[in-house]
N, C-alpha and C. Protein backbone atom coordinates (compact mmCIF):
# COMPACT_ATOMS: atom_id res chain seq x y z
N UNK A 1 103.21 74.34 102.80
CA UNK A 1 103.77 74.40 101.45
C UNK A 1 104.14 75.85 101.14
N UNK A 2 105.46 75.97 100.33
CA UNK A 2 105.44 77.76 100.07
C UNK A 2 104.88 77.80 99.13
N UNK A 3 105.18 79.18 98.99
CA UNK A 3 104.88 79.66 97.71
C UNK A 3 105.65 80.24 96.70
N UNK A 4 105.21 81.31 95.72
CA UNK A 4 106.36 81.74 94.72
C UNK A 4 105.88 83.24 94.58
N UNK A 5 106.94 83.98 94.65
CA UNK A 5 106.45 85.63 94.73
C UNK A 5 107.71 86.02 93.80
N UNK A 6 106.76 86.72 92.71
CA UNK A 6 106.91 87.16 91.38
C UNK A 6 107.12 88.86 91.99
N UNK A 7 108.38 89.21 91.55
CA UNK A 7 108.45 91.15 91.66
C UNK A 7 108.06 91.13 90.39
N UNK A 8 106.34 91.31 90.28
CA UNK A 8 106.22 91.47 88.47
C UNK A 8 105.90 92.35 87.60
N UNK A 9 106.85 93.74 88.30
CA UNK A 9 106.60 95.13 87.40
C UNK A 9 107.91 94.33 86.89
N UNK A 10 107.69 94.90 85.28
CA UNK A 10 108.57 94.19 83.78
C UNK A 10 109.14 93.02 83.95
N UNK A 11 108.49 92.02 84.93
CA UNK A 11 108.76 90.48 84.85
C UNK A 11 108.64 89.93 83.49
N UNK A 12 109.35 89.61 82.73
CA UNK A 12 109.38 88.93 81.19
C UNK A 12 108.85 87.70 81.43
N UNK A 13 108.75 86.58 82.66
CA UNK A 13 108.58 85.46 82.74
C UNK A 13 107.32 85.14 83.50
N UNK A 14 106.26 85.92 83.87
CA UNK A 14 104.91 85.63 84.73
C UNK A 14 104.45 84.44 83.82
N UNK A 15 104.26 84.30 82.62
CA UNK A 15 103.77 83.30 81.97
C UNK A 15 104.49 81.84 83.02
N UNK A 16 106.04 81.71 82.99
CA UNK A 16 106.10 80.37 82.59
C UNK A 16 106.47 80.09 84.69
N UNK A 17 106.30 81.23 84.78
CA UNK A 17 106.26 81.03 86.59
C UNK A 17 104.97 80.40 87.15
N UNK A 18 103.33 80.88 86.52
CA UNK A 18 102.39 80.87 86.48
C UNK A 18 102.21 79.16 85.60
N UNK A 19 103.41 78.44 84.96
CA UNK A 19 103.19 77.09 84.36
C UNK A 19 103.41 76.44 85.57
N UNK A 20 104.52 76.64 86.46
CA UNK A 20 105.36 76.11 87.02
C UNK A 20 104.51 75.95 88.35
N UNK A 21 103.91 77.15 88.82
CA UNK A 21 103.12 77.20 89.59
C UNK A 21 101.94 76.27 89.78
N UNK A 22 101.16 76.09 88.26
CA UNK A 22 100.03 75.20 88.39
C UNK A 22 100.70 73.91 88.76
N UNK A 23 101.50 73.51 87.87
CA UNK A 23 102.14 71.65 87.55
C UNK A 23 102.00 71.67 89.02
N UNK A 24 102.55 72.17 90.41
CA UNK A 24 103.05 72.09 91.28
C UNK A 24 102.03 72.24 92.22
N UNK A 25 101.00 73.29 91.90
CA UNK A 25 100.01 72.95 92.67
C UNK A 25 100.40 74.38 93.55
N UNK A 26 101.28 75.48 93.68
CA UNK A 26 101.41 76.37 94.47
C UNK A 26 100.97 77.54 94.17
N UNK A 27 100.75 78.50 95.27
CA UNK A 27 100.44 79.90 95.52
C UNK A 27 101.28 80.44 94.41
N UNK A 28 101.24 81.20 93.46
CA UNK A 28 101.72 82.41 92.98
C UNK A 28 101.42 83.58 92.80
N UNK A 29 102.08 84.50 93.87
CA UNK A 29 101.85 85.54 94.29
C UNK A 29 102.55 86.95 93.44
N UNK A 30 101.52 87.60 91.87
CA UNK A 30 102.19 88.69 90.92
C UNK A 30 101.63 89.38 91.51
N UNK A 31 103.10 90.33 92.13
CA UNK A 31 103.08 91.88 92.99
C UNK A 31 103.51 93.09 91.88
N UNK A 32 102.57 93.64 91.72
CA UNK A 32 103.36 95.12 90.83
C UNK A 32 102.74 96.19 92.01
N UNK A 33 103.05 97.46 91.10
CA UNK A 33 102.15 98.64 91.40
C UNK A 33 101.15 99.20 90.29
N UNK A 34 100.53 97.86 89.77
CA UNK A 34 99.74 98.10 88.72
C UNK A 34 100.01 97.63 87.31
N UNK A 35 99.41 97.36 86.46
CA UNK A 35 99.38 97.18 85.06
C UNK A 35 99.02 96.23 84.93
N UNK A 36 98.88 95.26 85.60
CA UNK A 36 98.67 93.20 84.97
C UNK A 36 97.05 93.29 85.23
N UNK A 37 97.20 92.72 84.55
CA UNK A 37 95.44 92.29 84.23
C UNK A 37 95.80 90.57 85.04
N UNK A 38 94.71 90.66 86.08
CA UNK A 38 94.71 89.35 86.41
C UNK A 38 94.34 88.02 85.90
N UNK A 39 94.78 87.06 86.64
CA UNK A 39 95.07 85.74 85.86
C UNK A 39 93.89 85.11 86.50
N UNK A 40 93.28 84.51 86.10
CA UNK A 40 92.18 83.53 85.66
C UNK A 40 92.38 82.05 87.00
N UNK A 41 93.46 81.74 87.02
CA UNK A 41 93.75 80.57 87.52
C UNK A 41 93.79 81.11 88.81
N UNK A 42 93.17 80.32 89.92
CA UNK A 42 92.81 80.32 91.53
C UNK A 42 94.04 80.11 91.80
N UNK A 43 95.31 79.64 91.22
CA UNK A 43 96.13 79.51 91.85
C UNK A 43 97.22 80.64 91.71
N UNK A 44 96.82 81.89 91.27
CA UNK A 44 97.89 83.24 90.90
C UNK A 44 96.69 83.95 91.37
N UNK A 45 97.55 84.94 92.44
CA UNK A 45 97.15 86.21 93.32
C UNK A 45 97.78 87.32 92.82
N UNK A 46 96.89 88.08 92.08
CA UNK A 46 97.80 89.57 91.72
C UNK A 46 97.64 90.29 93.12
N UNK A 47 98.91 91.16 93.19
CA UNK A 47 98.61 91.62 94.39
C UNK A 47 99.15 93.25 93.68
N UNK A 48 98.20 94.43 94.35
CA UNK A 48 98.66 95.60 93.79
C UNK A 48 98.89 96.12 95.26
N UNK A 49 100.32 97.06 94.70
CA UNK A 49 100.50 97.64 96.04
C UNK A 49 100.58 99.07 95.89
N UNK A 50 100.69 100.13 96.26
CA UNK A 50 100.97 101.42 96.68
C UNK A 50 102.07 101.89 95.52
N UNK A 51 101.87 102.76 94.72
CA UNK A 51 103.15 103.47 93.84
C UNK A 51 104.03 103.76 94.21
N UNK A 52 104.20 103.68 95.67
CA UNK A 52 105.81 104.41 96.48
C UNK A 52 106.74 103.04 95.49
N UNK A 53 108.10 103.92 95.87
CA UNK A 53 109.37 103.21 95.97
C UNK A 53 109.68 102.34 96.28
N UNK A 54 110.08 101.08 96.00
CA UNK A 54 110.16 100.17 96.64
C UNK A 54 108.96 99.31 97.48
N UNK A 55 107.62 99.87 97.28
CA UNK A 55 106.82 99.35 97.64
C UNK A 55 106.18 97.53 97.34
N UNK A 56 106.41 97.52 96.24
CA UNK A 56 106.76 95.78 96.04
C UNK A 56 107.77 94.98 96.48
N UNK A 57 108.75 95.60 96.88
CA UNK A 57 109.38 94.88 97.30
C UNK A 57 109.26 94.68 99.15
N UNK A 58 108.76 95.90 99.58
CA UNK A 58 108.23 95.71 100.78
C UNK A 58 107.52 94.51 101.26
N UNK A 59 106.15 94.38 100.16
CA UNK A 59 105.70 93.21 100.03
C UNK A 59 106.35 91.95 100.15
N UNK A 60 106.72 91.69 99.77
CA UNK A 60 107.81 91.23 98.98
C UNK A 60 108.31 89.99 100.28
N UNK A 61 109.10 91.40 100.50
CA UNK A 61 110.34 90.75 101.87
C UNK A 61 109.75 90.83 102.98
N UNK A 62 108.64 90.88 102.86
CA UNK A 62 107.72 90.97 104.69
C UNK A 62 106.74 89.81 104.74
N UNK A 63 106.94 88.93 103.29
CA UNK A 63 106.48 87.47 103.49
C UNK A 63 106.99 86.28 102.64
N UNK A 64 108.40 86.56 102.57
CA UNK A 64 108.88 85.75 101.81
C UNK A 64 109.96 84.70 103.01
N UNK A 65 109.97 83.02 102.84
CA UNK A 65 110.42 82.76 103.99
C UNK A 65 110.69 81.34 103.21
N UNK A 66 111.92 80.27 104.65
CA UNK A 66 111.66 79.20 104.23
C UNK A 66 110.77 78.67 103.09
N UNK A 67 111.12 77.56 102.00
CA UNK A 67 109.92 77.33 101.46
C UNK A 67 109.70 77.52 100.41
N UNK A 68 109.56 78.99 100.22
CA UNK A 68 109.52 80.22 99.08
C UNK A 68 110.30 80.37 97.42
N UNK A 69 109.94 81.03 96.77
CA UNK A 69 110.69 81.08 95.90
C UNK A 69 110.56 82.32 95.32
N UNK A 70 111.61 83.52 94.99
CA UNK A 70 111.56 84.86 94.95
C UNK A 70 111.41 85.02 93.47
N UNK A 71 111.19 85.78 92.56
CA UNK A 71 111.74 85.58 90.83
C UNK A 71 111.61 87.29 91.25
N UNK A 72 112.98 87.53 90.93
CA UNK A 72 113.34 89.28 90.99
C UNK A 72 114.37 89.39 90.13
N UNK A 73 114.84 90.80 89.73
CA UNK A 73 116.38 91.41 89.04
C UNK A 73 116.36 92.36 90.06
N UNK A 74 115.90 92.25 90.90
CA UNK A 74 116.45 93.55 92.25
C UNK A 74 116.99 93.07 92.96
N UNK A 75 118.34 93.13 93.33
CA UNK A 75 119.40 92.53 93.93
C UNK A 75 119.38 93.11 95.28
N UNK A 76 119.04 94.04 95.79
CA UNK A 76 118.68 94.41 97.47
C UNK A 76 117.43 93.42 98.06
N UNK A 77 116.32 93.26 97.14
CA UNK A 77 115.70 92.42 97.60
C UNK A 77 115.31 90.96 97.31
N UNK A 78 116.69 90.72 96.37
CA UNK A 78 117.26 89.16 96.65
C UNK A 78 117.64 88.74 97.93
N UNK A 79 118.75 90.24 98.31
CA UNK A 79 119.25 89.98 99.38
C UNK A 79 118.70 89.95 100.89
N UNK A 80 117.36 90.15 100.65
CA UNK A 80 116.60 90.68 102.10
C UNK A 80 115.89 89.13 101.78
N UNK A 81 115.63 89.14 100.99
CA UNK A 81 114.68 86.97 100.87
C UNK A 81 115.43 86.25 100.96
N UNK A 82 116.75 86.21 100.58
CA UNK A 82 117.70 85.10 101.18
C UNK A 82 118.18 84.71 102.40
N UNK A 83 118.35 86.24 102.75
CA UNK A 83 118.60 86.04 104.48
C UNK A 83 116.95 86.06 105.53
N UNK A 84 116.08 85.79 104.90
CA UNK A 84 114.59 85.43 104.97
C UNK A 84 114.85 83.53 105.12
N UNK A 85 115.45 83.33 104.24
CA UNK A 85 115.56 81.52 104.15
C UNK A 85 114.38 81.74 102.74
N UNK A 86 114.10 82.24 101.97
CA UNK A 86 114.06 81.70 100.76
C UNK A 86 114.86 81.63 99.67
N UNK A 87 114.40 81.13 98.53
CA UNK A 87 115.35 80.72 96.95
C UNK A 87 114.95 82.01 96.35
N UNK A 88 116.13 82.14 95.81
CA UNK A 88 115.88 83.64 94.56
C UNK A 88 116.31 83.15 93.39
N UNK A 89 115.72 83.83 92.47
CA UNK A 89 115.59 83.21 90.99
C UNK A 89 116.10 84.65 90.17
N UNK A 90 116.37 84.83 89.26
CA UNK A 90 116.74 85.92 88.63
C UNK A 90 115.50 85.72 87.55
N UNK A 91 115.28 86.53 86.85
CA UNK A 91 114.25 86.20 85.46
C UNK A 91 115.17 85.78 84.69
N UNK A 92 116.40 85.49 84.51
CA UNK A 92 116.62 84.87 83.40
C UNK A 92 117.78 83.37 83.85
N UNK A 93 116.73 82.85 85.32
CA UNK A 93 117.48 81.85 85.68
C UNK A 93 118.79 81.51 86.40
N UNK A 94 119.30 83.05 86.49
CA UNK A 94 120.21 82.68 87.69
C UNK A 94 120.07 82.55 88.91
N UNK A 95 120.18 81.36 89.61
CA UNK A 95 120.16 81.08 90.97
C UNK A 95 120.82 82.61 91.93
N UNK A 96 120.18 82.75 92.85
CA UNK A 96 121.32 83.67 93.60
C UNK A 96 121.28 82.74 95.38
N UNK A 97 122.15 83.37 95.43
CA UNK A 97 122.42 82.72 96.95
C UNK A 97 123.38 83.11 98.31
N UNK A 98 123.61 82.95 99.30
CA UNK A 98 125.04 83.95 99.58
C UNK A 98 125.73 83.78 99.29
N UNK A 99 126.25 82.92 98.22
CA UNK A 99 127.87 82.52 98.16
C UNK A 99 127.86 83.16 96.93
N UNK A 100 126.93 83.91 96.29
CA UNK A 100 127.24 84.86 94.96
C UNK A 100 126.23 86.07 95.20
N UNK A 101 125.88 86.65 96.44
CA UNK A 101 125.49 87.75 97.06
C UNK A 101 126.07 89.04 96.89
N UNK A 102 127.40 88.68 97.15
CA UNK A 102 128.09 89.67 96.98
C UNK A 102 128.98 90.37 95.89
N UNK A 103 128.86 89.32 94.94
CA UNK A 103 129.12 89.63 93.46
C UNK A 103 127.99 90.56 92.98
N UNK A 104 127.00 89.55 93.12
CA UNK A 104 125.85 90.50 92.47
C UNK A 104 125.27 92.00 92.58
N UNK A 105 125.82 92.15 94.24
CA UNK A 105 125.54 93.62 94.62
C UNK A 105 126.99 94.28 94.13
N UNK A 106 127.81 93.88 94.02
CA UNK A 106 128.69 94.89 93.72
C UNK A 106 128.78 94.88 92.10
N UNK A 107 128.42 94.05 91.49
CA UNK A 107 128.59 94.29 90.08
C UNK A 107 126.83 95.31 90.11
N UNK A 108 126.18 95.20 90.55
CA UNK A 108 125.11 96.37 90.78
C UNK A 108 125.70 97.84 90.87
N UNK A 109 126.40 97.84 92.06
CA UNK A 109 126.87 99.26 92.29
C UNK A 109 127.84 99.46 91.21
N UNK A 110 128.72 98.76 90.67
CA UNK A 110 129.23 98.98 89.33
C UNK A 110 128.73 99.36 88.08
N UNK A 111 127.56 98.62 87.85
CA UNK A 111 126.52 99.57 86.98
C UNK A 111 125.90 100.94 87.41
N UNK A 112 125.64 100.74 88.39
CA UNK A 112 125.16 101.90 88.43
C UNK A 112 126.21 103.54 88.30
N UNK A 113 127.31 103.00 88.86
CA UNK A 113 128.13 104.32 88.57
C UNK A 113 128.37 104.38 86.98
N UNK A 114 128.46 103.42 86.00
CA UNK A 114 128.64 103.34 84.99
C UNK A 114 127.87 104.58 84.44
N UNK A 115 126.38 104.04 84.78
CA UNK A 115 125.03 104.20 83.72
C UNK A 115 125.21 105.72 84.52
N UNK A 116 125.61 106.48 85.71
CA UNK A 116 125.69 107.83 86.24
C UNK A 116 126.68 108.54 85.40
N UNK A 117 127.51 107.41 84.91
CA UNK A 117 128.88 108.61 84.32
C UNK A 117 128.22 108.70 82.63
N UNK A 118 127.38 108.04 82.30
CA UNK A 118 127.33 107.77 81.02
C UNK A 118 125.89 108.15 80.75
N UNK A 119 125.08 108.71 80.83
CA UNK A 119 123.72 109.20 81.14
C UNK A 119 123.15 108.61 79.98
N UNK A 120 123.84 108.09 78.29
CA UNK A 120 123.33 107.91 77.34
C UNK A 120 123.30 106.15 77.38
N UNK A 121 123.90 105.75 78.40
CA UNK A 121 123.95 104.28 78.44
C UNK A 121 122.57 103.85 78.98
N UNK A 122 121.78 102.86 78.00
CA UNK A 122 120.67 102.21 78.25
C UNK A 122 120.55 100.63 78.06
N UNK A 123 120.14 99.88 79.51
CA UNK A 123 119.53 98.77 79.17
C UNK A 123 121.00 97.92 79.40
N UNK A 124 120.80 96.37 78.74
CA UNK A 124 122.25 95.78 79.26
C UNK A 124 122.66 95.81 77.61
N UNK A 125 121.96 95.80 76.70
CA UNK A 125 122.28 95.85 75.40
C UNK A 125 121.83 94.28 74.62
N UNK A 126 120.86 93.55 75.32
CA UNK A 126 120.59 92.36 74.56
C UNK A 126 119.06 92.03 75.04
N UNK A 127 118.58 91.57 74.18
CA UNK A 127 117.44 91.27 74.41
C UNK A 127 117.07 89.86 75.05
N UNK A 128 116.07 90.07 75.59
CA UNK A 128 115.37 88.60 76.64
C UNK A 128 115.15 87.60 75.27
N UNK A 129 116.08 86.06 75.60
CA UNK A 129 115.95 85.46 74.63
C UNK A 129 115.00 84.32 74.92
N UNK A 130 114.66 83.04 73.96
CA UNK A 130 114.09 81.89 74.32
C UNK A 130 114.97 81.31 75.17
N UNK A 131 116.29 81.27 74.92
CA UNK A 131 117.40 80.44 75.67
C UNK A 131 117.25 81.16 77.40
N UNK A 132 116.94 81.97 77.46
CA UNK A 132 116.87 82.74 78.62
C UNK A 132 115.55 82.27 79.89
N UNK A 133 114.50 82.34 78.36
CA UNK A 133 112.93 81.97 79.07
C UNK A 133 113.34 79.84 79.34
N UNK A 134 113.57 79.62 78.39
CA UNK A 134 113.79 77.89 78.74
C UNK A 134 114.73 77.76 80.07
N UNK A 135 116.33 78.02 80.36
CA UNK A 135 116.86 78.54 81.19
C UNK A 135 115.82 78.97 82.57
N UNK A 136 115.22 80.09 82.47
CA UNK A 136 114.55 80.27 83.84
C UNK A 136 113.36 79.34 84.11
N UNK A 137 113.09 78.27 83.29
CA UNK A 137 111.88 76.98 83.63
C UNK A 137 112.39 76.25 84.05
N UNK A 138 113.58 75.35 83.83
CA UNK A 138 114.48 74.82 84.59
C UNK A 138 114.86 75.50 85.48
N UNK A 139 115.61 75.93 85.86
CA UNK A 139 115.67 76.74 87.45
C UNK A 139 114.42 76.83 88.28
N UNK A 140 113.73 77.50 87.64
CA UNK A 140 112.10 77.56 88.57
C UNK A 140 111.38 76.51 89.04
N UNK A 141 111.70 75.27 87.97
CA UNK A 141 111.66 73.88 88.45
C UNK A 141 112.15 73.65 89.48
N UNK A 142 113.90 73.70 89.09
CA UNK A 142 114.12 72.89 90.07
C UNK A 142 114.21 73.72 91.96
N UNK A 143 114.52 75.06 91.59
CA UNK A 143 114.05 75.81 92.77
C UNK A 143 112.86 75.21 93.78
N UNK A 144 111.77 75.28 92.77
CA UNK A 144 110.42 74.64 93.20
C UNK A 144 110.32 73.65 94.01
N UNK A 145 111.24 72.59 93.47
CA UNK A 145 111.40 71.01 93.94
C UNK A 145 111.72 71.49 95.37
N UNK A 146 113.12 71.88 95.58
CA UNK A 146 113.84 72.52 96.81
C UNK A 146 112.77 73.08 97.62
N UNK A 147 112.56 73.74 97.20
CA UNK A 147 111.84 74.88 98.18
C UNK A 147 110.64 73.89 98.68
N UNK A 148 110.25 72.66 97.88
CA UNK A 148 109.19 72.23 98.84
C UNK A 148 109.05 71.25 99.18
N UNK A 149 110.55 70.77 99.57
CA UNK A 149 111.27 69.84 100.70
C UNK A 149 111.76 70.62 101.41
N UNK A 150 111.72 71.99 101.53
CA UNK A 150 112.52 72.64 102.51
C UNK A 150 110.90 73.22 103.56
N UNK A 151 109.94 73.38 103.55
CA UNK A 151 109.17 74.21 103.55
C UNK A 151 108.58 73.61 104.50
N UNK A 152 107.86 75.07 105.76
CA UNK A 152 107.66 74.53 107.07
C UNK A 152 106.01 73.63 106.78
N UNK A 153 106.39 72.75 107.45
CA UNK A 153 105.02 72.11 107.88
C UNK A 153 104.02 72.81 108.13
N UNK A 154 102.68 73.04 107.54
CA UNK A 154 101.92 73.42 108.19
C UNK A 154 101.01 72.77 109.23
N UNK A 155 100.76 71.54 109.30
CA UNK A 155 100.38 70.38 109.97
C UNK A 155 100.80 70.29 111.05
């Protein structure tokens, strides 16, 4: 059976990943580099890793596979779990996949030169809504479903 691995430094959604997780009966695995106070339920693994750079996501993509289900806004390491064979989730419910891989990284590098030319530009300018959090429960659902008809036998 997989599991579900949360990138959950400023994850807005550990709550309803951690719903989705129980109903289902799976591993959920919250990776930061600190701050979460752990969760109670045997079935959520905080995992703390090392303050380097990119160090959660190391995590991350060195056990994410068939099966799986990613919940990230880091679009390099969407892209390293997809070509892994797992599902990526955005926190606010967008599916990613390869056939919109490459949108996503380049509208990335598009921000980013933006937010370089514009040093006073912060944030996307809207706040994390309910429509957003309901949105990513459905997806995480149905991700879930997928991912565990897809998922290697352990047997």
């Amino acid at each position: 059976m997989g599991v579900i691995h949360v990138d959950a430094d400023a994850c807005p959604v550990r709550v309803e990943a951690e719903r989705v997780a129980t109903r289902h009966g799976m591993l959920l695995f919250l990776v930061s580099d600190g701050g979460l106070r752990p969760s109670r339920n045997s079935l959520v693994k905080t995992v703390f890793v090392p303050g380097g750079p990119d160090a959660a996501d190391e995590w991350i993509a060195g056990r994410a596979g068939p099966g799986d289900v990613v919940v990230t806004a880091d679009i390099p390491l969407a892209a390293r779990c997809l070509g892994a064979g797992a599902r990526v989730l955005r926190p606010d419910g967008t599916a990613l996949a390869r056939n919109n891989m490459g949108n996503a990284l380049a509208m990335r590098d598009l921000m980013a030169g933006l937010r370089a030319a514009d040093p006073f530009r912060r944030g996307s300018g809207r706040a994390f809504s309910k429509a957003d959090r309901a949105r990513f429960l459905d997806a995480l659902e149905g991700a879930v479903r997928k991912a565990m008809r897809e998922a290697p036998d352990d047997g």
